[in-house]
C-alpha atoms as a PDB file:
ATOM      1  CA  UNK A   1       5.679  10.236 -50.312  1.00  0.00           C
ATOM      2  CA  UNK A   2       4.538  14.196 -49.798  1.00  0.00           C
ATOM      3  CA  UNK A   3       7.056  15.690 -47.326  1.00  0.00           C
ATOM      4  CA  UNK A   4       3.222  16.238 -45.746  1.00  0.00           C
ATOM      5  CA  UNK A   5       2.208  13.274 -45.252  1.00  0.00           C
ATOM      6  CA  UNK A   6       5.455  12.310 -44.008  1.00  0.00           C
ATOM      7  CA  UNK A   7       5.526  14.931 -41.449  1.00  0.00           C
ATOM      8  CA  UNK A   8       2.045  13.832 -40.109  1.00  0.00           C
ATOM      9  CA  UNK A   9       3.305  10.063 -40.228  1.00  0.00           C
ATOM     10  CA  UNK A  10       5.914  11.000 -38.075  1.00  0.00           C
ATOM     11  CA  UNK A  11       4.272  12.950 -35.248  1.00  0.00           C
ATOM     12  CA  UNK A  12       2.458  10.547 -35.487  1.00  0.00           C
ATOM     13  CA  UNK A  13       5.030   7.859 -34.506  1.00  0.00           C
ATOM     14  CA  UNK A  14       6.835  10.077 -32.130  1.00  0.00           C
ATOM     15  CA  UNK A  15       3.931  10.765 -29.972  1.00  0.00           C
ATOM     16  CA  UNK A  16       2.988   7.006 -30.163  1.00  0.00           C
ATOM     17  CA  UNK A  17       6.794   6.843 -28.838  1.00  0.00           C
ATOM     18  CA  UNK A  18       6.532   8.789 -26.328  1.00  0.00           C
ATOM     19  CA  UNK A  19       4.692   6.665 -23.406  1.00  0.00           C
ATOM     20  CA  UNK A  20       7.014   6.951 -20.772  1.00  0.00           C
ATOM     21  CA  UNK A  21       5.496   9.134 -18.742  1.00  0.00           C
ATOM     22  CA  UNK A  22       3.907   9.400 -14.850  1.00  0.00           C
ATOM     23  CA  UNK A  23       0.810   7.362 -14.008  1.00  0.00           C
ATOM     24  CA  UNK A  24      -0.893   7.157 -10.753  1.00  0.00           C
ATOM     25  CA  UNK A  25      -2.930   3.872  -8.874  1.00  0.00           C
ATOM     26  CA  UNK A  26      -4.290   3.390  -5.734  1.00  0.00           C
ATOM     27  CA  UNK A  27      -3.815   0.380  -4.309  1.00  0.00           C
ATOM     28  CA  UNK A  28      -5.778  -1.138  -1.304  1.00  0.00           C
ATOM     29  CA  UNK A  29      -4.343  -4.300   0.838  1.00  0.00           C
ATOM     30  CA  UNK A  30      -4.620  -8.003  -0.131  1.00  0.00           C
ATOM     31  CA  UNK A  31      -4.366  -8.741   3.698  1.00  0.00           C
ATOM     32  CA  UNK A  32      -3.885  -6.480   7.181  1.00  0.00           C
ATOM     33  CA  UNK A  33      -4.139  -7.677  10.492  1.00  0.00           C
ATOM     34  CA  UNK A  34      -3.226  -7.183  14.239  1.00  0.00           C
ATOM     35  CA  UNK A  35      -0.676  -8.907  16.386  1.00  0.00           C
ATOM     36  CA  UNK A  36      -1.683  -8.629  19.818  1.00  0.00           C
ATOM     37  CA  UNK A  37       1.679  -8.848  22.255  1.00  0.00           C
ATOM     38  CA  UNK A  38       1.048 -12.478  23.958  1.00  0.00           C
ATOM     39  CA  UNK A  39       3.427 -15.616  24.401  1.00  0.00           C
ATOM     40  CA  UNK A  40       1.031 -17.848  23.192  1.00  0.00           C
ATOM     41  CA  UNK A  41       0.003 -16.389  19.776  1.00  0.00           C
ATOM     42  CA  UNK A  42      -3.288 -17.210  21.328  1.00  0.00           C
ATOM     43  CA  UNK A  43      -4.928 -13.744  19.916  1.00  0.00           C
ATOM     44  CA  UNK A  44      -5.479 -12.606  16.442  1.00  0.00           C
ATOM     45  CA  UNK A  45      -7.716 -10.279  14.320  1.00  0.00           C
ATOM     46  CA  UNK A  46      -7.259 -10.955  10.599  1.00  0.00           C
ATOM     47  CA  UNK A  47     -10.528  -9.678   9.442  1.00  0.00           C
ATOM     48  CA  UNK A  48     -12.093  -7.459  11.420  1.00  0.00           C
ATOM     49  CA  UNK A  49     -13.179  -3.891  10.456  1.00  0.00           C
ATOM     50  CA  UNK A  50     -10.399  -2.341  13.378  1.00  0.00           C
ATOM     51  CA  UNK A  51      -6.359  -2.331  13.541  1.00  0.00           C
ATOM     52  CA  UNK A  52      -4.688  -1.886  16.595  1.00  0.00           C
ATOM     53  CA  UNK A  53      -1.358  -0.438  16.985  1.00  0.00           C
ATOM     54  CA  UNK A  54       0.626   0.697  19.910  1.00  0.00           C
ATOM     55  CA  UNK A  55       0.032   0.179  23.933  1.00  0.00           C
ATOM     56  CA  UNK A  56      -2.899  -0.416  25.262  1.00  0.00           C
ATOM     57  CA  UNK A  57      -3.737   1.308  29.034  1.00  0.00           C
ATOM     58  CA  UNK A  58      -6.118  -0.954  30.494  1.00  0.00           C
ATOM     59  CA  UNK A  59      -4.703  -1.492  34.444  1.00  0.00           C
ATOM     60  CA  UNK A  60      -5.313  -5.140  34.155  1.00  0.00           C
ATOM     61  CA  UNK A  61      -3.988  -6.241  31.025  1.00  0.00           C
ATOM     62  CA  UNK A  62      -1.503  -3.180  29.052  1.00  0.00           C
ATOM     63  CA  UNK A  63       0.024  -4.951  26.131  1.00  0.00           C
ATOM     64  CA  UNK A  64       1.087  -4.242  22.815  1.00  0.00           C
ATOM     65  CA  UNK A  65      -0.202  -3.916  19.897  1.00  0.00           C
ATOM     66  CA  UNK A  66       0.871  -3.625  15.994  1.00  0.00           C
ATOM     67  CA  UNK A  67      -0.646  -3.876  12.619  1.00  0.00           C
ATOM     68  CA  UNK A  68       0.735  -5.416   9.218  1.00  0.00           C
ATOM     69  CA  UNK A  69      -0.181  -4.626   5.342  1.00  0.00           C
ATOM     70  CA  UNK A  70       0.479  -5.838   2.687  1.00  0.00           C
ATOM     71  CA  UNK A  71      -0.165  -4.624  -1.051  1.00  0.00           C
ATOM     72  CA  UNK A  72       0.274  -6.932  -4.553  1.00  0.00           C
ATOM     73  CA  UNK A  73       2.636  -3.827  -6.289  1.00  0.00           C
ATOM     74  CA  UNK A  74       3.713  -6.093  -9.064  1.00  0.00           C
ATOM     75  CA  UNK A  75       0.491  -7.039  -9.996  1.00  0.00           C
ATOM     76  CA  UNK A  76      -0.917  -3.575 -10.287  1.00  0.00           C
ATOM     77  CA  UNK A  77       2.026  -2.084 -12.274  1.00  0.00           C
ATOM     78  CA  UNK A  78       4.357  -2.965 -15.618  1.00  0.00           C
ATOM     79  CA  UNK A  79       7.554  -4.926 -14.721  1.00  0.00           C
ATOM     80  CA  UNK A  80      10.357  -2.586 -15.299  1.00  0.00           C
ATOM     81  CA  UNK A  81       8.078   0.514 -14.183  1.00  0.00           C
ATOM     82  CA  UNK A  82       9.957   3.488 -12.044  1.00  0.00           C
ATOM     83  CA  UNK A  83       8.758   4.669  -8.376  1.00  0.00           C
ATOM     84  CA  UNK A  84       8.616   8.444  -8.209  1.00  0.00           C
ATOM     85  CA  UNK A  85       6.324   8.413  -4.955  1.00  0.00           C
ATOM     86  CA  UNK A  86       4.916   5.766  -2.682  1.00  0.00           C
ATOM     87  CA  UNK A  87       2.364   7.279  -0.154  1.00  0.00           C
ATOM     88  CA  UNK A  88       0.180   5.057   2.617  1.00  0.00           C
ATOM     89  CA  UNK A  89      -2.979   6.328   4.177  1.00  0.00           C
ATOM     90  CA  UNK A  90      -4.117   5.150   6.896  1.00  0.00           C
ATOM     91  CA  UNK A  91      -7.273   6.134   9.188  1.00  0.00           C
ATOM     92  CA  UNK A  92      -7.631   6.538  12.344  1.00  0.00           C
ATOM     93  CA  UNK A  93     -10.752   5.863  13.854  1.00  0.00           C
ATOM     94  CA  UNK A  94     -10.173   6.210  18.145  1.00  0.00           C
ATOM     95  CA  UNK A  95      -7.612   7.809  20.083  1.00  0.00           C
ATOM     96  CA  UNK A  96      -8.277   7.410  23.649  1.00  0.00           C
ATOM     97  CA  UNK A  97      -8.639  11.413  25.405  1.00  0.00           C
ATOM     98  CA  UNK A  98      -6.324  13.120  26.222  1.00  0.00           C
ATOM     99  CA  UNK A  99      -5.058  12.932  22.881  1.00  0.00           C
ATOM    100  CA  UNK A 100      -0.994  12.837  22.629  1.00  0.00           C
ATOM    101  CA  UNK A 101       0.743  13.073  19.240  1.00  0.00           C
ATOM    102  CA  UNK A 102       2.879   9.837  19.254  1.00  0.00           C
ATOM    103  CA  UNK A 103       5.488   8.899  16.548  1.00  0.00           C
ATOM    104  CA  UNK A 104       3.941   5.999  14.390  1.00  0.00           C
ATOM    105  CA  UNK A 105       6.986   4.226  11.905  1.00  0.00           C
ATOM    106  CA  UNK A 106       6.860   1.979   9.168  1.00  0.00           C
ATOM    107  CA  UNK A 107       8.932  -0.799   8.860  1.00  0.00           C
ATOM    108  CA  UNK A 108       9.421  -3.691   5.948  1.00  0.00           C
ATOM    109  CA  UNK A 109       8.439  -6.801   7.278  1.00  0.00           C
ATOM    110  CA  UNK A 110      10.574  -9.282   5.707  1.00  0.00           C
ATOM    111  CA  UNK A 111       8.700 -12.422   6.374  1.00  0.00           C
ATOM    112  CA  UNK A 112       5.456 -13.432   4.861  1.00  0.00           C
ATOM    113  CA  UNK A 113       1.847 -14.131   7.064  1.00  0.00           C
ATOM    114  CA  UNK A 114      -1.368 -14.533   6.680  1.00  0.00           C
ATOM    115  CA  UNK A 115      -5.075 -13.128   7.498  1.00  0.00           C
ATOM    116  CA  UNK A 116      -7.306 -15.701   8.763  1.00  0.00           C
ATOM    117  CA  UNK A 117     -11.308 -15.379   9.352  1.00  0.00           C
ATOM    118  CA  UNK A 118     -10.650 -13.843  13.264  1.00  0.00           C
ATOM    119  CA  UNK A 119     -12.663 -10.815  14.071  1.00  0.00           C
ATOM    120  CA  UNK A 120     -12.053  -8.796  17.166  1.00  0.00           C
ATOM    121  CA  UNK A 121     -14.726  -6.677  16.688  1.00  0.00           C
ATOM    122  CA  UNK A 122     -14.948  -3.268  18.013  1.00  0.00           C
ATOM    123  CA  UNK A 123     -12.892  -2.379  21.105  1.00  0.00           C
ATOM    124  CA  UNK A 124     -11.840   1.100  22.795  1.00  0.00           C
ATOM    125  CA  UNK A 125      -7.742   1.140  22.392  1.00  0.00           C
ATOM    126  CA  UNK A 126      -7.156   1.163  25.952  1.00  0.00           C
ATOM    127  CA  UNK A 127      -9.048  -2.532  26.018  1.00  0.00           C
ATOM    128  CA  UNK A 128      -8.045  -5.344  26.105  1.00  0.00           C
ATOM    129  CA  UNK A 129      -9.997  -7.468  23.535  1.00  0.00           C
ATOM    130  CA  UNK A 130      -9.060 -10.345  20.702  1.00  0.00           C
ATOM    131  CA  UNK A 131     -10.716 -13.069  19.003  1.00  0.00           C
ATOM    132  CA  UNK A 132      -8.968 -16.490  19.101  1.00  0.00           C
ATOM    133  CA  UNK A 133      -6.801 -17.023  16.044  1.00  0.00           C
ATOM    134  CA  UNK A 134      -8.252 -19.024  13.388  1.00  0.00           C
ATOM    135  CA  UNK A 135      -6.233 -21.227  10.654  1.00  0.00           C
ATOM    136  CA  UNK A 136      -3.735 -19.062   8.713  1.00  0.00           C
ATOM    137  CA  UNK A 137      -3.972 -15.727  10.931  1.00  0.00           C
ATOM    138  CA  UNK A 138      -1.070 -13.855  11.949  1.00  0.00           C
ATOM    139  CA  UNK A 139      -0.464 -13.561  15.352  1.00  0.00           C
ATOM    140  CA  UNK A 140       2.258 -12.135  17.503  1.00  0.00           C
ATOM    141  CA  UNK A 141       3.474 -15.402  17.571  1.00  0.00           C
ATOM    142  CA  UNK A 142       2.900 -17.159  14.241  1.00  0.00           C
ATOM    143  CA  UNK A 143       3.163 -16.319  10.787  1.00  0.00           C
ATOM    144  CA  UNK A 144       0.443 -18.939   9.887  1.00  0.00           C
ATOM    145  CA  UNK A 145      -1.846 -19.681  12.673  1.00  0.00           C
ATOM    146  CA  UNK A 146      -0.320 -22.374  13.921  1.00  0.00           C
ATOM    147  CA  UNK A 147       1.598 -23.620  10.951  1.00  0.00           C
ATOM    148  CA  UNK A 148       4.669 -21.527  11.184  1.00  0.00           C
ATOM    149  CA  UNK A 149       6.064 -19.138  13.122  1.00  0.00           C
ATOM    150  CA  UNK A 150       7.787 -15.027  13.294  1.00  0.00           C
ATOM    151  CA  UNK A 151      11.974 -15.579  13.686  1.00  0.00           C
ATOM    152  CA  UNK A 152      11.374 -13.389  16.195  1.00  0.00           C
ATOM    153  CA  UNK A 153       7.969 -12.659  18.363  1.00  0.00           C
ATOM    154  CA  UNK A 154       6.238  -9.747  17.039  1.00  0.00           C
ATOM    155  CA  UNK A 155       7.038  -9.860  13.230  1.00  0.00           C
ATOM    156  CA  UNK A 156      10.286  -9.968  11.055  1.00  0.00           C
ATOM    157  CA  UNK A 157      10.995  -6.450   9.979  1.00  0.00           C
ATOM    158  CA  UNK A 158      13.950  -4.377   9.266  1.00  0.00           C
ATOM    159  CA  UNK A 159      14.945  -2.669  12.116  1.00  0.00           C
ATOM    160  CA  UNK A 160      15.260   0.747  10.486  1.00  0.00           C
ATOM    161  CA  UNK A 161      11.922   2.403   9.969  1.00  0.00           C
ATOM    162  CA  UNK A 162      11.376   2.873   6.390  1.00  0.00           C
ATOM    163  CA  UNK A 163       8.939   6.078   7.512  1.00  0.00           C
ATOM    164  CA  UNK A 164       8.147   7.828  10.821  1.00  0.00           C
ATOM    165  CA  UNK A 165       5.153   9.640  10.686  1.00  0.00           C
ATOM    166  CA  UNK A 166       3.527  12.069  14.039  1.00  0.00           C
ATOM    167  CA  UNK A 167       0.215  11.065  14.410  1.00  0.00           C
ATOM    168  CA  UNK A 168      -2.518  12.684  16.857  1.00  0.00           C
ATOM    169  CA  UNK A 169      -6.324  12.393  16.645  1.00  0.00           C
ATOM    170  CA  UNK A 170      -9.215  10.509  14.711  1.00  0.00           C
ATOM    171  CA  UNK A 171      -8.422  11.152  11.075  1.00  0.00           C
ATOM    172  CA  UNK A 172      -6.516  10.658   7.834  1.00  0.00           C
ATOM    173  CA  UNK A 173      -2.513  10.236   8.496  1.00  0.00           C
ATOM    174  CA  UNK A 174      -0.424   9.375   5.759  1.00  0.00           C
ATOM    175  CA  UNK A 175       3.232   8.088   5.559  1.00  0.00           C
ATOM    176  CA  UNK A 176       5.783   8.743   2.441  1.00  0.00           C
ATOM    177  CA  UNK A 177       9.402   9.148   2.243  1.00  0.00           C
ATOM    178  CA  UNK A 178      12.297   7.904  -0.215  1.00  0.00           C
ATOM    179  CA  UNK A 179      12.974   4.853   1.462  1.00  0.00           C
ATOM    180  CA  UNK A 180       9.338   4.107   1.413  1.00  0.00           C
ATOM    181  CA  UNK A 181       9.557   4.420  -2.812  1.00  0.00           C
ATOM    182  CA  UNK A 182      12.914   2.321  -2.772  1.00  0.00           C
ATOM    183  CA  UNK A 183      10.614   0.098  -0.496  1.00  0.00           C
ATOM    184  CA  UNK A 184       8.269  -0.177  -3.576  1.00  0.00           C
ATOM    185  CA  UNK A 185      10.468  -0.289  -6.132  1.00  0.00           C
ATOM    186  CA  UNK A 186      11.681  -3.277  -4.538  1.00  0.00           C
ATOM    187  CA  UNK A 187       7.913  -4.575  -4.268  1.00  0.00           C
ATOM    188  CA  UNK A 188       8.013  -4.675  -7.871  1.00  0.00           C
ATOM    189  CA  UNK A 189      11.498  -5.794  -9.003  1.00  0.00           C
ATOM    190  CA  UNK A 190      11.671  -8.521  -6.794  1.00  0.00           C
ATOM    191  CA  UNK A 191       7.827  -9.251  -5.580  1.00  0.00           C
ATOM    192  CA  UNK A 192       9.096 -12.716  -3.653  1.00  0.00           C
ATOM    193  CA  UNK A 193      10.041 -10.255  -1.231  1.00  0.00           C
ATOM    194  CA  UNK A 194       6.857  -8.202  -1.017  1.00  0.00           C
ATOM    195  CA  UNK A 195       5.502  -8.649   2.359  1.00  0.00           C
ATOM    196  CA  UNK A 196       4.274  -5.410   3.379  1.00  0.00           C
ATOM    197  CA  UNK A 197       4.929  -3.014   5.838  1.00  0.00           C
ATOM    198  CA  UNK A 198       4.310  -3.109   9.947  1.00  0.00           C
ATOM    199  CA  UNK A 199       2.974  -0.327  11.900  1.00  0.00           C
ATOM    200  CA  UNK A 200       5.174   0.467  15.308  1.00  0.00           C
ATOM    201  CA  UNK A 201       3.426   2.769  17.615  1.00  0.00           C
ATOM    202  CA  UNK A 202       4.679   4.217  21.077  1.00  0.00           C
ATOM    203  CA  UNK A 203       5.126   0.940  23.266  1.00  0.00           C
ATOM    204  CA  UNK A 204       6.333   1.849  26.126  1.00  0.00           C
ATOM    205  CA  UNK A 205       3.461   4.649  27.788  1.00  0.00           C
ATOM    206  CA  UNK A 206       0.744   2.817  28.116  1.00  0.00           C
ATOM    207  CA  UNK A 207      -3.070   4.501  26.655  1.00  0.00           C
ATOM    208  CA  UNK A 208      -1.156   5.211  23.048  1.00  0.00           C
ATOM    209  CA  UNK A 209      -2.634   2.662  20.909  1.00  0.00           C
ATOM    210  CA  UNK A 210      -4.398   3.672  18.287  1.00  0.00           C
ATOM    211  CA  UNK A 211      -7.161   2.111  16.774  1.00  0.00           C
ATOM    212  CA  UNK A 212      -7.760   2.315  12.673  1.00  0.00           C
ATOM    213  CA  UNK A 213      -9.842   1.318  10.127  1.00  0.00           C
ATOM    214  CA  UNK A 214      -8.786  -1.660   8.277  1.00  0.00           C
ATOM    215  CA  UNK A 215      -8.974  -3.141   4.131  1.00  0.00           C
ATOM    216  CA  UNK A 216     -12.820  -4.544   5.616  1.00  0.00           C
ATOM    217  CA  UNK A 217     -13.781  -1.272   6.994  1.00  0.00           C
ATOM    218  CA  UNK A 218     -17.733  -0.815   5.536  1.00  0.00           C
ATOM    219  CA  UNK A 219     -16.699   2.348   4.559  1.00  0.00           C
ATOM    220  CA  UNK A 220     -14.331   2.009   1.759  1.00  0.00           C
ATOM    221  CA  UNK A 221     -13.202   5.953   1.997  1.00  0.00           C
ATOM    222  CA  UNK A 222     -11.359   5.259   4.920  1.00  0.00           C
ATOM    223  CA  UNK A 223      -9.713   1.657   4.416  1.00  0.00           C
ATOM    224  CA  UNK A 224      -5.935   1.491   3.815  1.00  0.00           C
ATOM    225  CA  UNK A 225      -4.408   2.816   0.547  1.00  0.00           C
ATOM    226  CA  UNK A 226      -0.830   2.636  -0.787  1.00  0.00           C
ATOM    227  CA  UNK A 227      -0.845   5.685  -3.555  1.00  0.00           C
ATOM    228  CA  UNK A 228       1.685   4.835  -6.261  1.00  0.00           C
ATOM    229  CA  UNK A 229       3.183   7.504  -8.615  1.00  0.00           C
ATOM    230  CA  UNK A 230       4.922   5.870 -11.326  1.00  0.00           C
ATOM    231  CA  UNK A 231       7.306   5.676 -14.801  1.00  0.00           C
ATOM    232  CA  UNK A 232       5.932   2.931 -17.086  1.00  0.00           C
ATOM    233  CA  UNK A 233       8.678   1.629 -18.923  1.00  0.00           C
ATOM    234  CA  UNK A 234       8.703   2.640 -22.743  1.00  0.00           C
ATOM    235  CA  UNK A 235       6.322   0.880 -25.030  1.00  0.00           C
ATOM    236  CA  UNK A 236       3.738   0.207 -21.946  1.00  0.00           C
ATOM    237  CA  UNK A 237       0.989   2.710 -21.971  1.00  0.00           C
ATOM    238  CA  UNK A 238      -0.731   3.312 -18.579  1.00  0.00           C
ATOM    239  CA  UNK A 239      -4.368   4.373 -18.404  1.00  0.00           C
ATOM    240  CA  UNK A 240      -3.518   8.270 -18.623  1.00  0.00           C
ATOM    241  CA  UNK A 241      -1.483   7.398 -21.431  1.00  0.00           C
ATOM    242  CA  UNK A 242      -4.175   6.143 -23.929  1.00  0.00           C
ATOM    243  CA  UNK A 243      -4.902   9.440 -24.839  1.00  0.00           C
ATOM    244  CA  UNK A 244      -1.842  10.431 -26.037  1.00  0.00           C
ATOM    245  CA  UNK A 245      -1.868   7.274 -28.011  1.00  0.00           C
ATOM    246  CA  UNK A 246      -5.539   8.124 -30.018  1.00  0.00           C
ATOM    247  CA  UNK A 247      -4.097  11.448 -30.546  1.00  0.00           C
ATOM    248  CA  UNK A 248      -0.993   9.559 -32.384  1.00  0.00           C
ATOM    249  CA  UNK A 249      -3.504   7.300 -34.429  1.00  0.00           C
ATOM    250  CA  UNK A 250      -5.627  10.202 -35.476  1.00  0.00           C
ATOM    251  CA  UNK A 251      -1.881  11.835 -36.810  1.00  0.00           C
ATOM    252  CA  UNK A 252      -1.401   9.075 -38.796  1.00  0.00           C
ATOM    253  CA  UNK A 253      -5.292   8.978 -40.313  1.00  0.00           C
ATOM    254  CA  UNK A 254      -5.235  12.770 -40.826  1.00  0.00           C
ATOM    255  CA  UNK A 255      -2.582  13.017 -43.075  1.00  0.00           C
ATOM    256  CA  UNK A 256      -2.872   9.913 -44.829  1.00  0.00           C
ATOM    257  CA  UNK A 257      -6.367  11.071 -45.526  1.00  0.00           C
ATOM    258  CA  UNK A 258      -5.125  14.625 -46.924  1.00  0.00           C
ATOM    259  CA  UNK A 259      -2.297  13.366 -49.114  1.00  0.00           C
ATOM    260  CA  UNK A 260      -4.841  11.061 -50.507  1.00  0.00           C
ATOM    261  CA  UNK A 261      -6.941  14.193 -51.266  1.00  0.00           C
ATOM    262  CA  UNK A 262      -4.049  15.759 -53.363  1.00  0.00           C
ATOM    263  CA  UNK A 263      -3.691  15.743 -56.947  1.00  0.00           C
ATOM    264  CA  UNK A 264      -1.128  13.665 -58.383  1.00  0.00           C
ATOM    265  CA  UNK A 265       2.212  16.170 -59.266  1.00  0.00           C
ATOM    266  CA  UNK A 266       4.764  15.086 -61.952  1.00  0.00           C
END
C-alpha cells in the first residue's frame, strides 16, 4: 500500500474516530401539572394549557400553588453521554399588576406522579380556580389520584433548590446552574430516579403566583423546554456529528480511488 493511500485511509479513520464531541436537544415534558395547596387533594390540573405556581391573593381563598415537570433524558440521549449544560425555559403568561420580581427555585422531586385528564382552564393567578382531580393526576395530596400518595403534602423534593431563578413579568425565564446539569446527568445514569423538577414560588405574600404556559399550551413556542448540551460517548454519533462522519467516508473513497488511478511501480 502507497504511503498515499495510506495517509487518506487514515484521516479517514481518525476523523471517523473522532465523535465525541458536543450535541444539543431540546426536550419538551412527558407530563407537568399543578398542585393546588388543599387537605383533601380534592384539586388538580394535569392537562390544562396553564401552570400555577406560587400564592394566590384572592381575600377569600389565598392558597398555594406549585408546578411539576418532568422530562424522559435517557430516552433522548446515548447511555454513557456527558452533561455540559442543562437549561429549562419556562413561560410566563400572567403576573397579576403591580408586578414584583419574586425568587422562583427548582427543586428535584424525588417521588414519581402522574398527569391525569383535569383541566383548570384559564384563571387570573390571584383566583382561586381547579378542576376536580381525575384518575392518575397529581395533586397536592396524591401522587396518583387517589391511588397513592406524596410522603409529605405538597410533593417529595430535595430540600435544597437545585436552581433559583428572579422572575418578574409575562415572558420567557429560564433556569440553569451546575447542580441543575449534575441533576441531569443523574436523569440519565440512573433514569429510575428521573422524576422531574418542582417549581417553588414566593408562598408566603399573597398575589405572587404566577401563571405559565404548560407542555399543552396551543402555542408550542412557549411550552416548557429542558435544553440539553451534551458529550456523546465515543463511537455514538449525534445528529451534528454525521457530517463529520460522510466527510471520513469520502477520505476513505478519495484515496482509494486515486491509488487505484496510479500506475503500478516496481
Amino acid at each position: 500500500m502507497s504511503k498515499r493511500m495510506l495517509s487518506a485511509r487514515v484521516a479517514g479513520v481518525l476523523i471517523l474516530g473522532q465523535v465525541a464531541v458536543a450535541d444539543v436537544v431540546n426536550l419538551a415534558p412527558i407530563r407537568d401539572a399543578t398542585l393546588y395547596e388543599d387537605g383533601a387533594g380534592a384539586r388538580a390540573n394535569g392537562s390544562g394549557e396553564f401552570l400555577y405556581t406560587g400564592k394566590t391573593g384572592n381575600f377569600n381563598a389565598q392558597f398555594v400553588n406549585r408546578s411539576v415537570y418532568a422530562f424522559d433524558v435517557a430516552a433522548a440521549l446515548p447511555a454513557g453521554a456527558t452533561i455540559n449544560t442543562a437549561t429549562l425555559t419556562l413561560h410566563v403568561s400572567r403576573v397579576r399588576a403591580p408586578v414584583v420580581d419574586i425568587d422562583m427555585a427548582l427543586h428535584r422531586v424525588t417521588s414519581e406522579w402522574g398527569e391525569g385528564a383535569s383541566d383548570a382552564g384559564v384563571q387570573m393567578p390571584f383566583a382561586s380556580n381547579w378542576a376536580a382531580p381525575s384518575p392518575g393526576d397529581a395533586t397536592w395530596v396524591h401522587t396518583f389520584h387517589d391511588a397513592s400518595t406524596w410522603t409529605t403534602p405538597g410533593g417529595d423534593f430535595v430540600v435544597a433548590p437545585s436552581v433559583v431563578q428572579l422572575v418578574g413579568g409575562v415572558g420567557l425565564h429560564t433556569w440553569t446552574s451546575a447542580q441543575m446539569v449534575a441533576d441531569v446527568q443523574d436523569m440519565l445514569d440512573q433514569p429510575a430516579n428521573d422524576f422531574g423538577w418542582i417549581l417553588i414560588g414566593d408562598e408566603l405574600q399573597a398575589g405572587t403566583a404566577r401563571q405559565l404556559t404548560s407542555r399543552e399550551h396551543i402555542d408550542p413556542a412557549l411550552r416548557p423546554v429542558l435544553t440539553i448540551d451534551f458529550d456523546a460517548p465515543v463511537g455514538v454519533p449525534t445528529v451534528g456529528q454525521w457530517g463529520t462522519i460522510v466527510l471520513g467516508v469520502l477520505l476513505l473513497i478519495v484515496g482509494t480511488l486515486v491509488e487505484g488511478r496510479r500506475p503500478a511501480t516496481a
